[in-house]
C-alpha atoms as a PDB file:
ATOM      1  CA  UNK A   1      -4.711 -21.052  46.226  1.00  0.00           C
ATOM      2  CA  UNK A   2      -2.462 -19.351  48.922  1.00  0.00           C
ATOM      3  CA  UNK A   3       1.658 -20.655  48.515  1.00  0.00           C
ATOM      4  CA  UNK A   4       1.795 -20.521  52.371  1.00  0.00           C
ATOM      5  CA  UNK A   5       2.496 -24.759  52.120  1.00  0.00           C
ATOM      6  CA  UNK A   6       5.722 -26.263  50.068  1.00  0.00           C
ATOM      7  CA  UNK A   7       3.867 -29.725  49.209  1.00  0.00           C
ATOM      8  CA  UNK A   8       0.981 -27.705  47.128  1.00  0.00           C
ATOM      9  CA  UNK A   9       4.036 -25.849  45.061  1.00  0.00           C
ATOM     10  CA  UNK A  10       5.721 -27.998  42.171  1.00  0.00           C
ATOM     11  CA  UNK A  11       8.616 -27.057  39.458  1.00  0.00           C
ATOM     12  CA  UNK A  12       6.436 -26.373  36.305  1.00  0.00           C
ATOM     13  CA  UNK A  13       3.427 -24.921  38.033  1.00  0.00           C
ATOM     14  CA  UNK A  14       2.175 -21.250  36.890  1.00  0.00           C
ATOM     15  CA  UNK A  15       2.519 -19.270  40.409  1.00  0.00           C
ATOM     16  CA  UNK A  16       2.325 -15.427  40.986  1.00  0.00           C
ATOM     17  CA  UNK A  17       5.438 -14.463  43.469  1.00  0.00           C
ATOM     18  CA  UNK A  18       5.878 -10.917  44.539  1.00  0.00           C
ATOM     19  CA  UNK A  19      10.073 -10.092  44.045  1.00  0.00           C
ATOM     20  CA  UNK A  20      11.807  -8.570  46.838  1.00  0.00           C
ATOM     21  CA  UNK A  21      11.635  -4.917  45.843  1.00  0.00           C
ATOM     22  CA  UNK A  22       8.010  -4.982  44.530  1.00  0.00           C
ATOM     23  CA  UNK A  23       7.049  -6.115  48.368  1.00  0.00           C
ATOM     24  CA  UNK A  24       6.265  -2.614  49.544  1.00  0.00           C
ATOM     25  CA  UNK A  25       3.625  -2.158  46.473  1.00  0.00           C
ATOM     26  CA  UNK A  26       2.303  -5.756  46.397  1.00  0.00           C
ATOM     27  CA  UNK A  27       2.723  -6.140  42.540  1.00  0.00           C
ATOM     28  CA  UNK A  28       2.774  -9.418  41.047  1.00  0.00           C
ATOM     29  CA  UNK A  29       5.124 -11.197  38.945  1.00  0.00           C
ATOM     30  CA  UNK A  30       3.628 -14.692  36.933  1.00  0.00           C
ATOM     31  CA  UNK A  31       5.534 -16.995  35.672  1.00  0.00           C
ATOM     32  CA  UNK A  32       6.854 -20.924  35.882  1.00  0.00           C
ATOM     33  CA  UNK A  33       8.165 -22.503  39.214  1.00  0.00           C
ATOM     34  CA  UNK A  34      11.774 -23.766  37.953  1.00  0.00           C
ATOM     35  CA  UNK A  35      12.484 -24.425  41.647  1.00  0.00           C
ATOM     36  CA  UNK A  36      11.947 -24.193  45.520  1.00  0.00           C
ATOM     37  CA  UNK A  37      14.276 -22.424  47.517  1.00  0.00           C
ATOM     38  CA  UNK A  38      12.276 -22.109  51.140  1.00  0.00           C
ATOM     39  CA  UNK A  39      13.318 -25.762  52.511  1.00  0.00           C
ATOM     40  CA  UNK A  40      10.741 -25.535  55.703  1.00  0.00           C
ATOM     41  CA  UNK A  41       7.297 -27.191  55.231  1.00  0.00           C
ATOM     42  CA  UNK A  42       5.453 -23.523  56.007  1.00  0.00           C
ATOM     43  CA  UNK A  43       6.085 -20.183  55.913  1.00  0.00           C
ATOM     44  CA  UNK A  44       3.889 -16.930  56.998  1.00  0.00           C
ATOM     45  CA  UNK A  45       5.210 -15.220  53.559  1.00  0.00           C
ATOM     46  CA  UNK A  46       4.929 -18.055  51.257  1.00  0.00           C
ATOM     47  CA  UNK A  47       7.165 -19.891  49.685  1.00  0.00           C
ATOM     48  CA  UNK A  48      10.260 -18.685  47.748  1.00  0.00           C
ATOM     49  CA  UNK A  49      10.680 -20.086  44.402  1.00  0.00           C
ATOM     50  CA  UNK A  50      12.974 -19.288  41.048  1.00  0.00           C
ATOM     51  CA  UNK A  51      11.316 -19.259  37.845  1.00  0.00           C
ATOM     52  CA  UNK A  52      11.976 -20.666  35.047  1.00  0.00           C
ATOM     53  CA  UNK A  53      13.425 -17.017  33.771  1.00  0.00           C
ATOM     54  CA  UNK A  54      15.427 -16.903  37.051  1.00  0.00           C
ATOM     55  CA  UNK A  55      13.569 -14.006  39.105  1.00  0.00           C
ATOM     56  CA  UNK A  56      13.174 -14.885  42.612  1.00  0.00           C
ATOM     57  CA  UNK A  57      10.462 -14.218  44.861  1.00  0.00           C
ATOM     58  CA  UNK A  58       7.798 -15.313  47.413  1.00  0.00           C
ATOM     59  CA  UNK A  59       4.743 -17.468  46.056  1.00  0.00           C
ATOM     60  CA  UNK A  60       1.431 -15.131  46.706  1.00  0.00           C
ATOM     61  CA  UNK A  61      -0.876 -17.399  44.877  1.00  0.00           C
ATOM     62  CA  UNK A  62      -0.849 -20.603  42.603  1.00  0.00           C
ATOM     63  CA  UNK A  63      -2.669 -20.784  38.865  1.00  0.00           C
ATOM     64  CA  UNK A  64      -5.327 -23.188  38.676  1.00  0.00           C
ATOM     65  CA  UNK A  65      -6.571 -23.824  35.191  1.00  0.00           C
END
């Protein structure tokens, strides 16, 4: 599921963001949505979140058990 929409992302939800300096390389960082930091409804990049360890990045896909 694409993290292009802020109602679909919650705090506690398994998400993998990309961080800022992994964007050139695409790699992909898992963890736990601690919270949401993009306040607009959309955006083209996905969503920015914190995780619960405190990286930051843009939500490239959710985890769906």
């Amino acid at each position: 599921m694409s993290g292009q929409k802020r109602e679909a992302i919650k705090p506690g939800a398994t998400v993998d963001i990309v961080l800022k300096q992994d964007q050139r390389s695409g790699k992909l960082t898992r963890g736990t949505v601690k919270d949401l930091l993009t306040k607009s409804a959309s955006h083209p990049h996905g969503i920015k979140v914190r995780l619960e360890d405190g990286q930051v990045g843009r939500v490239k896909n959710i985890v769906t058990d």
